[in-house]
Protein backbone atom coordinates (compact mmCIF):
# COMPACT_ATOMS: atom_id res chain seq x y z
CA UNK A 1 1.63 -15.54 -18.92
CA UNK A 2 3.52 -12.08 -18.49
CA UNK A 3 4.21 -11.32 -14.40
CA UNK A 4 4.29 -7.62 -12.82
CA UNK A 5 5.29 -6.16 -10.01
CA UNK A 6 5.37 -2.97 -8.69
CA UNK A 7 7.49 -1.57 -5.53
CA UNK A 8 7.03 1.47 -4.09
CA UNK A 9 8.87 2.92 -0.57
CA UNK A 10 7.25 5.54 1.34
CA UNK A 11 9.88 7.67 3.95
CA UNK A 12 7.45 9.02 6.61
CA UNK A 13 7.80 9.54 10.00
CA UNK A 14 3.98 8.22 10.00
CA UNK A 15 5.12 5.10 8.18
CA UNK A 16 4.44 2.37 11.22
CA UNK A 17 0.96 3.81 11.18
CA UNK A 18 -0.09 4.23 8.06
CA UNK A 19 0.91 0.32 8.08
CA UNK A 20 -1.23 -0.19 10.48
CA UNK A 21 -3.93 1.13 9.12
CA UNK A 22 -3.70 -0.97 5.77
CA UNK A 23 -3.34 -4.24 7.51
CA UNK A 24 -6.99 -5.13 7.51
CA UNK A 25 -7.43 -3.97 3.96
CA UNK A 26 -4.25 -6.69 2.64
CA UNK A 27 -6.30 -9.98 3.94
CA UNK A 28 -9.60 -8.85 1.37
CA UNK A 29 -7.76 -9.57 -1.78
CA UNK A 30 -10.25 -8.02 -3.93
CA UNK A 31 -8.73 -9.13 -7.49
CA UNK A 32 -7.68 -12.44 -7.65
CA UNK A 33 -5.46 -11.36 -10.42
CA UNK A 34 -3.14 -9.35 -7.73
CA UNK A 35 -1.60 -10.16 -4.57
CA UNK A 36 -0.29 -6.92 -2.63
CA UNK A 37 1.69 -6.80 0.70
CA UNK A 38 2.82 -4.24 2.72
CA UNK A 39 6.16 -4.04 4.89
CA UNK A 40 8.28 -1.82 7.29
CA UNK A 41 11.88 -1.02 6.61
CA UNK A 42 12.99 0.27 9.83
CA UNK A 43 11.11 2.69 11.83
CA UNK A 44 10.24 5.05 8.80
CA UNK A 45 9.94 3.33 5.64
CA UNK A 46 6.73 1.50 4.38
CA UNK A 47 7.56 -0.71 1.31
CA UNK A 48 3.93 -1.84 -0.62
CA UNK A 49 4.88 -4.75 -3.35
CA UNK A 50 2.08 -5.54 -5.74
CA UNK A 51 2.24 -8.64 -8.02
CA UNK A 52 -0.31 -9.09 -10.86
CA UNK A 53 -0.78 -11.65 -13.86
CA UNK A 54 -1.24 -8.73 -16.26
CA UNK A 55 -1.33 -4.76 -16.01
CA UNK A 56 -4.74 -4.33 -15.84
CA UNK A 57 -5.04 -6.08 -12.84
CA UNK A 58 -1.80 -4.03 -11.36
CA UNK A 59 -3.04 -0.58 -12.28
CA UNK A 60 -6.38 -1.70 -10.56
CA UNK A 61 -4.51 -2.76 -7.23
CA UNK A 62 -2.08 0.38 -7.65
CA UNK A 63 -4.95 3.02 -7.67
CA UNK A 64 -6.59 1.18 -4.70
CA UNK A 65 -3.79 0.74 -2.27
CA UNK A 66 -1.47 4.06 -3.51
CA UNK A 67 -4.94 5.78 -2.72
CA UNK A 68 -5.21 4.21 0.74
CA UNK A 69 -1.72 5.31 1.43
CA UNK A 70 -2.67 8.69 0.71
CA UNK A 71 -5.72 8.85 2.48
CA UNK A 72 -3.87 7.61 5.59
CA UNK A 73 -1.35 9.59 5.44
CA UNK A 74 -3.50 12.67 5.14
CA UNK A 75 -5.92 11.63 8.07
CA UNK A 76 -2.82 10.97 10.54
CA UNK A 77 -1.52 14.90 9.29
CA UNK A 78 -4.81 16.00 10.23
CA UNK A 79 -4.90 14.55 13.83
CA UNK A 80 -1.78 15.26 14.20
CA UNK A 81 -2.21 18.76 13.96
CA UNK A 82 -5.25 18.95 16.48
């Protein structure tokens, strides 16, 4: 069976939050086709590293956790600014 994994690093000076904020999504591993986690590199680098048994399964966990990054990152800009 065909394995795939995607990596993707985020530079952000929010990256130790937005980490945070993910960590109680990664235990609820909603496809058991995928397997995601999420890591810091440094102080300002969030690496997310999602394995799946076939691409279906990895475009599913890619739209759910790249969209969670986004949404994080966009709510910590907002209170930021306040």
């Amino acid at each position: 069976m065909a394995h795939h994994t995607a990596v993707f690093r985020f530079t952000s000076t929010h990256a130790k939050k937005i980490y945070d904020a993910l960590q109680p999504e990664l235990p609820d591993q909603v496809n058991p086709r995928s397997t995601t986690r999420c890591e810091l590199e440094g102080t300002d680098t969030l690496v997310l590293v999602i394995d799946a048994q076939d691409t279906a399964s990895l475009r599913a966990a890619l739209n759910m956790y790249l969209r969670l990054v986004n949404v994080a990152d966009e709510t910590i800009s907002l209170v930021d600014k306040t």
